[in-house]
C-alpha atoms as a PDB file:
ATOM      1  CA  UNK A   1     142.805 -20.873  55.878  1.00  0.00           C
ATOM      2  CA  UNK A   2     140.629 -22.665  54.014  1.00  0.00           C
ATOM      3  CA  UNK A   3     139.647 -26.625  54.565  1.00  0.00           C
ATOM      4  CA  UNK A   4     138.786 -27.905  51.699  1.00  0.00           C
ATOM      5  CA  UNK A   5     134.926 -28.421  51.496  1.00  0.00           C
ATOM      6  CA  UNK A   6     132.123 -27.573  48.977  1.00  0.00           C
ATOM      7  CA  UNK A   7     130.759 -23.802  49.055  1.00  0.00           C
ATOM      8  CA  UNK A   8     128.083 -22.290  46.896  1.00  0.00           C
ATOM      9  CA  UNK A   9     126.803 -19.176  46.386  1.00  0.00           C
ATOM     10  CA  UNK A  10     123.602 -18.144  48.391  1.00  0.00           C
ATOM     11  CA  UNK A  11     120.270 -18.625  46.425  1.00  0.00           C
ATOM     12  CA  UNK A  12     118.914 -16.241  44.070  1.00  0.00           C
ATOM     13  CA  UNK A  13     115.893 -14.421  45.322  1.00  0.00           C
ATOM     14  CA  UNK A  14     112.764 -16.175  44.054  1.00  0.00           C
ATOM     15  CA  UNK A  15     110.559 -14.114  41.773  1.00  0.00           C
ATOM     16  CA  UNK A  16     106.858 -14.807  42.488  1.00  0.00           C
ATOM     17  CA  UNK A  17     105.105 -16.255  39.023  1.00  0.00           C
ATOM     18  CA  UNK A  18     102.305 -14.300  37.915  1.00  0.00           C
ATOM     19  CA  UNK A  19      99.909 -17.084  36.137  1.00  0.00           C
ATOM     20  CA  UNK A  20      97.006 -15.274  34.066  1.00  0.00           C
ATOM     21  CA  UNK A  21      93.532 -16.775  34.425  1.00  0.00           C
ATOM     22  CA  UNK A  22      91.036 -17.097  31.518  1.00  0.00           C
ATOM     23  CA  UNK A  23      88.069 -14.830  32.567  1.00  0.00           C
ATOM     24  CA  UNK A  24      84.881 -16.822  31.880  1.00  0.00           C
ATOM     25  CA  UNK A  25      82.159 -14.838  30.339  1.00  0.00           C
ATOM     26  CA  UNK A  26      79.316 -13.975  31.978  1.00  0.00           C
ATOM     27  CA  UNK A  27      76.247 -15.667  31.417  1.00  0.00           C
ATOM     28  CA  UNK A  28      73.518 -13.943  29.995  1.00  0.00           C
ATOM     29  CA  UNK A  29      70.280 -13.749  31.809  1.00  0.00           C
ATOM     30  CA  UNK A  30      67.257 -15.560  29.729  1.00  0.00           C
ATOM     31  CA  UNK A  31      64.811 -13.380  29.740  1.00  0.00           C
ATOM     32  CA  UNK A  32      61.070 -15.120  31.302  1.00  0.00           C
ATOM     33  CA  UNK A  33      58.043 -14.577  29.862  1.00  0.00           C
ATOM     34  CA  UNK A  34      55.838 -11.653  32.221  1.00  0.00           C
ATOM     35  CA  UNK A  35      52.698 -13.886  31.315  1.00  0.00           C
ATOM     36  CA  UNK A  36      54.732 -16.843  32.822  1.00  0.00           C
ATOM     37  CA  UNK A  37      55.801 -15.185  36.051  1.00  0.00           C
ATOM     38  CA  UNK A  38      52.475 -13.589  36.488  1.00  0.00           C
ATOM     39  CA  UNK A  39      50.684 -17.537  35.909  1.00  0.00           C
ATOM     40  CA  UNK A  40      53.061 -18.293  38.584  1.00  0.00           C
ATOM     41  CA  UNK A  41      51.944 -16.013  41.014  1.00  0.00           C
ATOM     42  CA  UNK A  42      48.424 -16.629  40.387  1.00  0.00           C
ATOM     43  CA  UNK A  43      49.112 -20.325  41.948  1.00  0.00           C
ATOM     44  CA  UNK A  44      51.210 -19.317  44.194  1.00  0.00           C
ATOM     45  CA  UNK A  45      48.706 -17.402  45.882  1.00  0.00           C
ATOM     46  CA  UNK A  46      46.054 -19.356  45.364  1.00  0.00           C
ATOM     47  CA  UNK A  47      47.894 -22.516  47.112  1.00  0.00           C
ATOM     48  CA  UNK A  48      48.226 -20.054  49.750  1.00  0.00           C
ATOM     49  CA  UNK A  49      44.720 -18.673  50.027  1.00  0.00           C
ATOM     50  CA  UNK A  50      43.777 -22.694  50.328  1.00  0.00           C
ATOM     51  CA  UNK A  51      46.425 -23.371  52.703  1.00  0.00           C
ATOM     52  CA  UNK A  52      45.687 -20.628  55.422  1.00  0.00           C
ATOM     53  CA  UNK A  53      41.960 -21.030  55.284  1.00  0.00           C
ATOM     54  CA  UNK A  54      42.128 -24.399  57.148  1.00  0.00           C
ATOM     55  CA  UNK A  55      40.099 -26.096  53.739  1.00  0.00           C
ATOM     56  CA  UNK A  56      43.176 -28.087  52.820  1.00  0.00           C
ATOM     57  CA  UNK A  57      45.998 -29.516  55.652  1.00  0.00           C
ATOM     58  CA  UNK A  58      49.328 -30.755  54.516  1.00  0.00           C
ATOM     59  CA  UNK A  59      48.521 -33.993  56.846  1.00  0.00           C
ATOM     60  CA  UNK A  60      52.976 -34.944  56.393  1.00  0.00           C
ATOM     61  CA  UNK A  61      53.744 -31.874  57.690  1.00  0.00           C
ATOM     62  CA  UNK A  62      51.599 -31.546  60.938  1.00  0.00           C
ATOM     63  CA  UNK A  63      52.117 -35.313  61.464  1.00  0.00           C
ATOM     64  CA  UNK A  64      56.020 -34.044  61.736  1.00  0.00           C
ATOM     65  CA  UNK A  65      55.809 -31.819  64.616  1.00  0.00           C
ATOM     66  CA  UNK A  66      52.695 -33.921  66.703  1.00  0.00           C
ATOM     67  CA  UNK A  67      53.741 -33.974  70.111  1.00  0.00           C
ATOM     68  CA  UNK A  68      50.600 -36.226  71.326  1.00  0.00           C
ATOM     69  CA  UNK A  69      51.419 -38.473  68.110  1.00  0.00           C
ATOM     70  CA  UNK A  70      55.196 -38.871  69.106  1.00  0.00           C
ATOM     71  CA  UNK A  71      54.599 -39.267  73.018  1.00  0.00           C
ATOM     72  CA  UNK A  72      51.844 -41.810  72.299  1.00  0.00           C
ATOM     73  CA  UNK A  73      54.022 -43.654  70.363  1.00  0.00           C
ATOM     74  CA  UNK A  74      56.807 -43.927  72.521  1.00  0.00           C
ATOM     75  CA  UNK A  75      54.436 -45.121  75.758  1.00  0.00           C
ATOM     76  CA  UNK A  76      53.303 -47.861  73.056  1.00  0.00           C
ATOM     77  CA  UNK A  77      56.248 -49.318  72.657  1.00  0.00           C
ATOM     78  CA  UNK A  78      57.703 -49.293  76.332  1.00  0.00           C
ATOM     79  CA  UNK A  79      53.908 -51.335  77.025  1.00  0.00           C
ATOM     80  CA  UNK A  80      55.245 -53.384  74.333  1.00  0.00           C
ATOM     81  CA  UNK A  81      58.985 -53.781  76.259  1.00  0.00           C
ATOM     82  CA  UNK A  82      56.861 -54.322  79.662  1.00  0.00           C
ATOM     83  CA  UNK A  83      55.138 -57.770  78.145  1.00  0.00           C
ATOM     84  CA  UNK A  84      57.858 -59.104  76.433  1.00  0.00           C
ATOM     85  CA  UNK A  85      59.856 -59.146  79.665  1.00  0.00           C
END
């Protein structure tokens, strides 16, 4: 028998929505001038040539990475701690 409530039919079976994207076209390479590229390289190597013959240092970089510059540093400053206390 039935007690008098609500009843519904089950759901319908959800259909999954296809939604179409909008392909972007591609972007078209610009095409470099070979006399630019090659100008390029010329520096490049030259920089390089300069670099790894020891005539010019890059002073930020090897100050960076100084071991003896960092440890010297750090044994100034705990001198420093030592007389203030």
């Amino acid at each position: 028998a039935l007690s008098g409530g609500m009843r519904f039919a089950p759901p319908a079976p959800i259909q999954p929505v296809k939604s179409e994207k909008a392909k972007r076209p591609r972007k078209q390479k610009t095409k470099i001038d070979p006399r630019f590229i090659a100008a390029a390289r010329e520096l490049r190597d030259r920089y390089l040539d300069e670099v790894n013959s020891g005539r010019h240092v890059i002073k930020s970089v090897a100050a960076k990475y100084d071991v003896v510059r960092l440890s010297e540093a750090t044994s100034m400053t705990q001198d420093m701690k030592r007389l203030v206390a």
